[in-house]
N, C-alpha and C. Protein backbone atom coordinates (compact mmCIF):
# COMPACT_ATOMS: atom_id res chain seq x y z
N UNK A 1 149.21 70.27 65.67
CA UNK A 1 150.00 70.70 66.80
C UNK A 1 151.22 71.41 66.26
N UNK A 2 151.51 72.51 66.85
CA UNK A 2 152.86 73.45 66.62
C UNK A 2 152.79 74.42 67.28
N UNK A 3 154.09 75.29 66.75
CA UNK A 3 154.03 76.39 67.86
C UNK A 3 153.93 77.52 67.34
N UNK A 4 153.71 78.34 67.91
CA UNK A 4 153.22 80.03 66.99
C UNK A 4 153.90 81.16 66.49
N UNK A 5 154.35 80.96 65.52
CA UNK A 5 155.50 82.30 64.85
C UNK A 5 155.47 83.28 65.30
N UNK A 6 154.39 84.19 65.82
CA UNK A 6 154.41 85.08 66.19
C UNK A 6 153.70 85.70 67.52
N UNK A 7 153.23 86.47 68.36
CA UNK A 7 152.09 86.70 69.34
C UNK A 7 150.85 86.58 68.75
N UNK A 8 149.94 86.11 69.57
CA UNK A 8 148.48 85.95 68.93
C UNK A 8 148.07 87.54 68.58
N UNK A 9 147.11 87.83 67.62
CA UNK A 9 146.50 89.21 67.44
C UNK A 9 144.81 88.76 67.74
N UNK A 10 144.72 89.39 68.79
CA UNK A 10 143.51 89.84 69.39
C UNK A 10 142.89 90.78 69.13
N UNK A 11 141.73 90.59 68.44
CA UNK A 11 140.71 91.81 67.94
C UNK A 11 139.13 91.73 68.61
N UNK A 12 138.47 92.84 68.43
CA UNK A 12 137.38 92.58 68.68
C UNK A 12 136.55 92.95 67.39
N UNK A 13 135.05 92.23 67.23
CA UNK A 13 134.74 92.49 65.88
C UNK A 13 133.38 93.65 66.18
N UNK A 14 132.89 94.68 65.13
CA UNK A 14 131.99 95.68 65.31
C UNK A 14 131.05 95.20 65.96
N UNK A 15 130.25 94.06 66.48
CA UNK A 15 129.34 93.06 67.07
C UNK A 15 129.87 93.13 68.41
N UNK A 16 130.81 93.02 68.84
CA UNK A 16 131.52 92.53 70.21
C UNK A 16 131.82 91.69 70.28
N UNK A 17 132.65 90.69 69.40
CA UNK A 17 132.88 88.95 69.27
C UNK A 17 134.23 89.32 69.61
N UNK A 18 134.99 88.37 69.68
CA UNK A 18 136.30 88.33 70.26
C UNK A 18 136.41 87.68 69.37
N UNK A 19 137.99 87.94 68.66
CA UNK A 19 138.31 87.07 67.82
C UNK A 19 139.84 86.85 67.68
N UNK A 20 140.53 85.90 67.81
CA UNK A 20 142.19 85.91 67.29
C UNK A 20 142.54 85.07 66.81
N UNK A 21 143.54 85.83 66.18
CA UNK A 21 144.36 85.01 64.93
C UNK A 21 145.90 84.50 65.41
N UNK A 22 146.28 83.59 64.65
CA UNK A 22 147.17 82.50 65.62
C UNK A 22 148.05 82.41 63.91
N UNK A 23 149.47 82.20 63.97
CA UNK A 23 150.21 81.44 63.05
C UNK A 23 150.77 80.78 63.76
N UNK A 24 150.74 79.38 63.12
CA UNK A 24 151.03 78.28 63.72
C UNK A 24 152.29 77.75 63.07
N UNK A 25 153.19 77.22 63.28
CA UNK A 25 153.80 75.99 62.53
C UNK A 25 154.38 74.89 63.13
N UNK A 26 154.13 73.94 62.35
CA UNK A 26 154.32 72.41 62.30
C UNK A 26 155.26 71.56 61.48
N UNK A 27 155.98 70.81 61.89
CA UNK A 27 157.17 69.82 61.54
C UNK A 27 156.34 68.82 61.29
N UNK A 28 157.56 68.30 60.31
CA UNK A 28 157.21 66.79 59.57
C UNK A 28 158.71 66.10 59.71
N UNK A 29 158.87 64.76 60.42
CA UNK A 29 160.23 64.57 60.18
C UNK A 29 159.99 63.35 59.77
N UNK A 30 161.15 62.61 58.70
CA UNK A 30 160.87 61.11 58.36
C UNK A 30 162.35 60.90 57.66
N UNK A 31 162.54 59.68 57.50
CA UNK A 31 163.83 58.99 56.75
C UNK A 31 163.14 58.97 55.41
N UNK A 32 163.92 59.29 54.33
CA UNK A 32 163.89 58.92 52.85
C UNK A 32 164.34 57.29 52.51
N UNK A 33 164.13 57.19 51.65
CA UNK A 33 164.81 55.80 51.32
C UNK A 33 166.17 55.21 51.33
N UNK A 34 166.98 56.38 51.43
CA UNK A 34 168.54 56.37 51.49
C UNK A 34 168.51 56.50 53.04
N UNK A 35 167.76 56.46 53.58
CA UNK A 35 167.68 56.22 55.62
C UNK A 35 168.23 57.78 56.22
N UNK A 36 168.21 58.74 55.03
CA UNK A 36 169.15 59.91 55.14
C UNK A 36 167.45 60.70 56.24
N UNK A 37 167.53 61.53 57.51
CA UNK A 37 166.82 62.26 57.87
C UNK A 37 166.00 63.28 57.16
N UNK A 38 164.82 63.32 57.05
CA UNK A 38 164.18 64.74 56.31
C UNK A 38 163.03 65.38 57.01
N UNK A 39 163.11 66.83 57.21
CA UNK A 39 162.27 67.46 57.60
C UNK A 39 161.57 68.52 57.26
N UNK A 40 160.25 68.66 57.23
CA UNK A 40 159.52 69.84 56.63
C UNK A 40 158.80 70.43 57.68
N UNK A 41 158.76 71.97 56.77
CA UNK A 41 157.84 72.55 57.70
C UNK A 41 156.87 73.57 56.94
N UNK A 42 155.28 72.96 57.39
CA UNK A 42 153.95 73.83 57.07
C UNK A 42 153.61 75.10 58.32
N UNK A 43 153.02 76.25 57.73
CA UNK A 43 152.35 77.25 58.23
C UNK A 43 151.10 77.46 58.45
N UNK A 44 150.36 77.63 59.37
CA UNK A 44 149.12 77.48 59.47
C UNK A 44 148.14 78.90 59.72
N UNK A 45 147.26 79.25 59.12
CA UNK A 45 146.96 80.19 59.85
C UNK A 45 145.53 80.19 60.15
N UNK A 46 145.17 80.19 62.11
CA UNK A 46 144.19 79.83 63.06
C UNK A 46 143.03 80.92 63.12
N UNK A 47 142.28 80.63 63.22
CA UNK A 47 141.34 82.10 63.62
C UNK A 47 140.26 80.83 65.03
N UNK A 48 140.35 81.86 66.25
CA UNK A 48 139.82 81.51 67.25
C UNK A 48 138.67 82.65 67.47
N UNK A 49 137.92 82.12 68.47
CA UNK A 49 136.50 82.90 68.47
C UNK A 49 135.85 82.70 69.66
N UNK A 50 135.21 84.10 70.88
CA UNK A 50 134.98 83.81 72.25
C UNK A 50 136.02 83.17 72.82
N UNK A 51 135.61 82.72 73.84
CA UNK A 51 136.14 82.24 75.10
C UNK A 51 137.70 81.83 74.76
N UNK A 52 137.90 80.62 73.36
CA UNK A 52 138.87 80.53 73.01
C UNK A 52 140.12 81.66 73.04
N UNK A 53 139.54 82.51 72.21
CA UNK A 53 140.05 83.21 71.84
C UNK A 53 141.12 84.54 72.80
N UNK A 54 139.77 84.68 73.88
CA UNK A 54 140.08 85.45 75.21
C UNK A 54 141.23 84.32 75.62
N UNK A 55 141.42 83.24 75.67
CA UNK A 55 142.48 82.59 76.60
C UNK A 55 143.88 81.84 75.49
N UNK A 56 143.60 82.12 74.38
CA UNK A 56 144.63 82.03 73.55
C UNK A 56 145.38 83.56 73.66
N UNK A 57 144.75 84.76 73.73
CA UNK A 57 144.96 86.08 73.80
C UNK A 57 145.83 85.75 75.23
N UNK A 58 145.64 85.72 76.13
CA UNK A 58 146.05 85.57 77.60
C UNK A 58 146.79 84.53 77.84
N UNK A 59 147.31 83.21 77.38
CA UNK A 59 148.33 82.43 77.85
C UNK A 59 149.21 82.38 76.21
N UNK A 60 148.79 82.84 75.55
CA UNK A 60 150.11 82.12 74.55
C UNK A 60 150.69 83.88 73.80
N UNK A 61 152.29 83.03 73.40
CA UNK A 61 152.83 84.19 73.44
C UNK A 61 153.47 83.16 71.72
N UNK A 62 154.48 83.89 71.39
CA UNK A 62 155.55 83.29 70.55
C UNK A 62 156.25 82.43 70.77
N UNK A 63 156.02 80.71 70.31
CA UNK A 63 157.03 79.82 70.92
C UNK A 63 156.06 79.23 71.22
N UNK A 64 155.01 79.41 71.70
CA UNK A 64 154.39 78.52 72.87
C UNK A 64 154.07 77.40 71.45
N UNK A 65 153.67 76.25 72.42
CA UNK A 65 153.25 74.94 71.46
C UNK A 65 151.58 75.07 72.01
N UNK A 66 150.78 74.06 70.72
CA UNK A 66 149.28 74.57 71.10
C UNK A 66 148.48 73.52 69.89
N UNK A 67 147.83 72.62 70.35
CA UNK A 67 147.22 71.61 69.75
C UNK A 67 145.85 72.69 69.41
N UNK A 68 145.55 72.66 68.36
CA UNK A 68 144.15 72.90 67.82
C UNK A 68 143.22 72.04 67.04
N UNK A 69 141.80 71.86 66.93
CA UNK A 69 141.16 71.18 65.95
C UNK A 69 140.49 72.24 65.50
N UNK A 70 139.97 72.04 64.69
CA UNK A 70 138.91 72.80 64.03
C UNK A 70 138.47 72.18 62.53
N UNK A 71 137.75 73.15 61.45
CA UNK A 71 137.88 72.76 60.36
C UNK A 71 138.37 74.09 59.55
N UNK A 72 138.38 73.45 58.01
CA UNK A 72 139.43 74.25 56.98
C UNK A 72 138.36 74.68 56.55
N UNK A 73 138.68 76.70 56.48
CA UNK A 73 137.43 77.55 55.47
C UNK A 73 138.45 78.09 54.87
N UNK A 74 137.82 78.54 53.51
CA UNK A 74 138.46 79.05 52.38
C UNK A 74 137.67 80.47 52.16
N UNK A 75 138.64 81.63 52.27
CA UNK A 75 138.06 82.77 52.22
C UNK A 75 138.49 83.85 50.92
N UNK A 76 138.04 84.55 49.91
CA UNK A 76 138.14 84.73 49.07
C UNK A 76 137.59 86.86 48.46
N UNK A 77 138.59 87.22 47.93
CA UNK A 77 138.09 88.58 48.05
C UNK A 77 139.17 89.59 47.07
N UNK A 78 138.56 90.60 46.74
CA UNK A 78 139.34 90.86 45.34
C UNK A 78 140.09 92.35 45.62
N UNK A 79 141.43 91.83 45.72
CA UNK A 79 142.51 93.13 45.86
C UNK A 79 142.42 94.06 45.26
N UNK A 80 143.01 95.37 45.60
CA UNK A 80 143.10 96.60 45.37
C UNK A 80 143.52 96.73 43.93
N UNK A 81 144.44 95.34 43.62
CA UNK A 81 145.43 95.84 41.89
C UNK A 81 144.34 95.13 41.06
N UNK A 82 142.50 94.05 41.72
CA UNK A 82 142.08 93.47 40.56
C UNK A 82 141.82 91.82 40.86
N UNK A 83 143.20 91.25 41.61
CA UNK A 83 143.06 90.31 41.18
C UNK A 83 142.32 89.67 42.58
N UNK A 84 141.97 88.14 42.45
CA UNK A 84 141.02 87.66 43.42
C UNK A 84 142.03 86.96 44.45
N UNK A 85 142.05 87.07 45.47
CA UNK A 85 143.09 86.70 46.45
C UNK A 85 142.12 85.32 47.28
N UNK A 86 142.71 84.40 47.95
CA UNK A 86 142.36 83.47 48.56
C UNK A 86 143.18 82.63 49.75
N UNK A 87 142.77 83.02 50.68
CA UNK A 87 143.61 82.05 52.43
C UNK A 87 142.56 80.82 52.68
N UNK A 88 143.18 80.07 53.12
CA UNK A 88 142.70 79.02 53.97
C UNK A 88 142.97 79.04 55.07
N UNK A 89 141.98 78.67 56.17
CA UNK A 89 142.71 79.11 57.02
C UNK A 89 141.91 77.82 58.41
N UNK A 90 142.46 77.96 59.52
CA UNK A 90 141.47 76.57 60.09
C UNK A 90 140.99 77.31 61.37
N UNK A 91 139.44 77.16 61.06
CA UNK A 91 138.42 77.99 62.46
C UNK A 91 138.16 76.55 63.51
N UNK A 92 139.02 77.39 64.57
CA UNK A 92 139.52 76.52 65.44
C UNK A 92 138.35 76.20 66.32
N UNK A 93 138.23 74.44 66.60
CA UNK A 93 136.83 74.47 67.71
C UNK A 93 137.27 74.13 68.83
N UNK A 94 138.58 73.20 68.93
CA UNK A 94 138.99 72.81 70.47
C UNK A 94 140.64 73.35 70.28
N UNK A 95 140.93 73.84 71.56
CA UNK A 95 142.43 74.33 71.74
C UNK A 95 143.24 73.64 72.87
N UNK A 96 143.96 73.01 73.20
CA UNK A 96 144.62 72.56 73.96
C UNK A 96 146.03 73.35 74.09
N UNK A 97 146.41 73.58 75.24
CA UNK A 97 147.54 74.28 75.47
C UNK A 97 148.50 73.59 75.52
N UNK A 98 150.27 73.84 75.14
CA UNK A 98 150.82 72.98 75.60
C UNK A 98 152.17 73.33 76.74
N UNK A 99 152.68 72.78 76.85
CA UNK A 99 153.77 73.39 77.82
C UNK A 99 154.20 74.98 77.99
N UNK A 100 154.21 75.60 78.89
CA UNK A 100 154.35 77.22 78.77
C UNK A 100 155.86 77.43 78.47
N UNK A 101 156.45 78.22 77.54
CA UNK A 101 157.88 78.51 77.75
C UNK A 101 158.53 79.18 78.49
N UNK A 102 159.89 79.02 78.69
CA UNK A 102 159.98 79.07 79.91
C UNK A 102 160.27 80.81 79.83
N UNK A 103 159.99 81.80 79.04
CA UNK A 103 159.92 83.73 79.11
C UNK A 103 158.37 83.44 79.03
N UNK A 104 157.72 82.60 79.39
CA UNK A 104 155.96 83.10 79.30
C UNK A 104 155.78 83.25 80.50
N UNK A 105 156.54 83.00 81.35
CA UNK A 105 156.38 83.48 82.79
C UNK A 105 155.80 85.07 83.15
N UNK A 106 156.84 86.03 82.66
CA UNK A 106 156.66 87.31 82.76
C UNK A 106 155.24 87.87 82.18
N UNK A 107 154.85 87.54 81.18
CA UNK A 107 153.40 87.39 80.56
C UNK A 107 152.24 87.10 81.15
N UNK A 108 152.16 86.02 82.20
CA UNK A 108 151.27 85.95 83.02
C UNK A 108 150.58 86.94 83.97
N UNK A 109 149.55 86.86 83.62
CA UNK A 109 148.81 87.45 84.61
C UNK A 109 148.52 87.73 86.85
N UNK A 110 148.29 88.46 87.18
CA UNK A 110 148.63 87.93 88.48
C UNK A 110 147.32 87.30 89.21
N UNK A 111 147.31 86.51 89.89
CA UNK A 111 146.49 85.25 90.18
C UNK A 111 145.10 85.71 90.42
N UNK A 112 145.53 87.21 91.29
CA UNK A 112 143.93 87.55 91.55
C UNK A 112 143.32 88.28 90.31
N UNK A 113 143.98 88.25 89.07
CA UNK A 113 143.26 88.77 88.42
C UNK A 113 142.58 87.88 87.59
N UNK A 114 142.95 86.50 87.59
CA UNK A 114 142.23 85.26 86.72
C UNK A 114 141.00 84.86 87.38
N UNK A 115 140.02 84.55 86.89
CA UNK A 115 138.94 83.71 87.09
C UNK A 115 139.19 82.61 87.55
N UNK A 116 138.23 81.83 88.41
CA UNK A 116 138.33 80.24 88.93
C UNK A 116 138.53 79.36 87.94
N UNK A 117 137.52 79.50 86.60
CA UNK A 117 137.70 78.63 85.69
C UNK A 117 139.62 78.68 85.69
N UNK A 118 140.03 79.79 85.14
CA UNK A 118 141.46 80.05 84.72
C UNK A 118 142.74 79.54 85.23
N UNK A 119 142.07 79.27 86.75
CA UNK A 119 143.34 79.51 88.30
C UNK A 119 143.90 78.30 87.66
N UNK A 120 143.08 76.39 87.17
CA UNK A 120 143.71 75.52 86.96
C UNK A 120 144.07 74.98 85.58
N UNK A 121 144.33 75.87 84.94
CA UNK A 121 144.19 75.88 83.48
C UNK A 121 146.01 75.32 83.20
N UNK A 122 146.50 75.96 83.74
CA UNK A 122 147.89 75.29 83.71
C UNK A 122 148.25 74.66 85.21
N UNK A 123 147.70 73.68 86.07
CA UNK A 123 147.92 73.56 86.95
C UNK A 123 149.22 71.93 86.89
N UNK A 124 148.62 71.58 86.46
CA UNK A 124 149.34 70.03 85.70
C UNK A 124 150.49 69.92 84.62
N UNK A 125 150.67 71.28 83.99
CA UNK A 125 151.42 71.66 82.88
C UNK A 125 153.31 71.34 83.52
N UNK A 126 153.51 70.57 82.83
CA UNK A 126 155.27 70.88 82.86
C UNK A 126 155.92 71.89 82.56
N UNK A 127 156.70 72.71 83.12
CA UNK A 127 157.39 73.97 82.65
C UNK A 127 158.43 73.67 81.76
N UNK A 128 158.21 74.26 80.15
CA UNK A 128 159.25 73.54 80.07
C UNK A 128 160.01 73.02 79.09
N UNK A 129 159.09 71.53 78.85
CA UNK A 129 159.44 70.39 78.59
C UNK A 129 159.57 70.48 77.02
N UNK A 130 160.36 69.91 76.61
CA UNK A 130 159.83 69.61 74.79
C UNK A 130 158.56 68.64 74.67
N UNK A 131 158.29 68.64 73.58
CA UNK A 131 157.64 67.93 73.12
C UNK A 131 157.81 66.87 72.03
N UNK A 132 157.25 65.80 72.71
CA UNK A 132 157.66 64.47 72.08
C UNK A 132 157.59 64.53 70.10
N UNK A 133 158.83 64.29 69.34
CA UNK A 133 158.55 64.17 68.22
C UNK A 133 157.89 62.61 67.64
N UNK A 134 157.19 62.65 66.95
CA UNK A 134 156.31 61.21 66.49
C UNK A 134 157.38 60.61 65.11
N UNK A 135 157.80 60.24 64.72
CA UNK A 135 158.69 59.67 63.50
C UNK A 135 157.32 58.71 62.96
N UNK A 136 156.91 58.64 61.60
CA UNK A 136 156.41 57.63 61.01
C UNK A 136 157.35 56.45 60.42
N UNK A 137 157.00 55.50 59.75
CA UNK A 137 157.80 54.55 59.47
C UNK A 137 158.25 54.82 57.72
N UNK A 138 159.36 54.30 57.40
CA UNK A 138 159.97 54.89 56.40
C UNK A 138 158.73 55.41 55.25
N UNK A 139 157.82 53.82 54.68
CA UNK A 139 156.99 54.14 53.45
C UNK A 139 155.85 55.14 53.77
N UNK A 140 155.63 56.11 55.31
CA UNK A 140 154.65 56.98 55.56
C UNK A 140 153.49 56.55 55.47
N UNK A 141 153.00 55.54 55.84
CA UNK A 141 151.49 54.79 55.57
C UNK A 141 150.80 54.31 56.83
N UNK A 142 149.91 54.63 56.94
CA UNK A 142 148.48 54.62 57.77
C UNK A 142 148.45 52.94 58.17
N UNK A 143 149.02 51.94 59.15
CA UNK A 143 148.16 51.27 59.17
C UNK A 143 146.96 51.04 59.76
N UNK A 144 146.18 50.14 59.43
CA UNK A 144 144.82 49.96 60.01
C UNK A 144 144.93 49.75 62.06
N UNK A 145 146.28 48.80 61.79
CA UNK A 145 146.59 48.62 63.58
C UNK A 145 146.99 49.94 64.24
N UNK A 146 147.39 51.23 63.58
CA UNK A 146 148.12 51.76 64.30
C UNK A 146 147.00 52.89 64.85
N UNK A 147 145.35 52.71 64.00
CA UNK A 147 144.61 53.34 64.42
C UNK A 147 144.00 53.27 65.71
N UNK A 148 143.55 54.35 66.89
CA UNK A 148 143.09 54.22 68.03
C UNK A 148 141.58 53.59 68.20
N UNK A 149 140.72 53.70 67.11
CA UNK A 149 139.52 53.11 67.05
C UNK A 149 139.07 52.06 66.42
């Protein structure tokens, strides 16, 4: 979960696939041992595909927050100066939207131009809102209780 550095880039591929690419980033916040606050931050970069992709293209802008799953592919290919270059990157399978910000207004589409599926896609959404930060506990460790299954 994070929010997107930049506008999504929407392409289409020589096939007719829809495809977009998403940078994501994500916070880490936790106390050190001195109880002193610390926070990091990773970059992600998404590649979405079909349907996804058409509605990541159409509701998310810069800022927006946006839960993804997918899995991690490693792609690999040899630059112009020689040397072999390599991204990781995560091909996204489920997308969850999260709160719209509050300039994604103007971005929206107008109602009759969305599909039925589309009309309730943000119908429940808070305008808005932050999003809850999670704090782990100082030593950062997994317990077995804190798992949902």
């Amino acid at each position: 979960m994070g929010r997107l550095t930049a506008d999504p880039e929407v392409r289409t591929t020589p096939m007719g696939d829809r495809v977009t690419t998403l940078s994501v980033a994500s916070n880490r916040v936790w106390n050190d041992k001195s109880g002193s606050k610390k926070e990091s931050t990773e970059f992600h970069n998404v590649v979405l595909w079909g349907r996804q992709a058409d509605v990541a293209g159409q509701f998310l802008i810069k800022g927006s927050v946006v839960f993804i799953e997918g899995r991690l592919q490693t792609r690999s290919w040899q630059a112009k100066d020689g040397t072999t270059r390599r991204v990781t990157e995560i091909i996204g399978e489920r997308m969850q939207l999260g709160p719209r910000p509050m300039n994604a207004a103007s971005r929206q589409p107008e109602d009759n131009d969305l599909s039925q599926e589309d009309k309730g896609l943000h119908k429940d959404e808070p305008s808005g809102e932050e999003v809850p930060i999670i704090e782990m506990e100082d030593d950062g460790e997994i317990k077995p209780e804190d798992l949902p299954f």
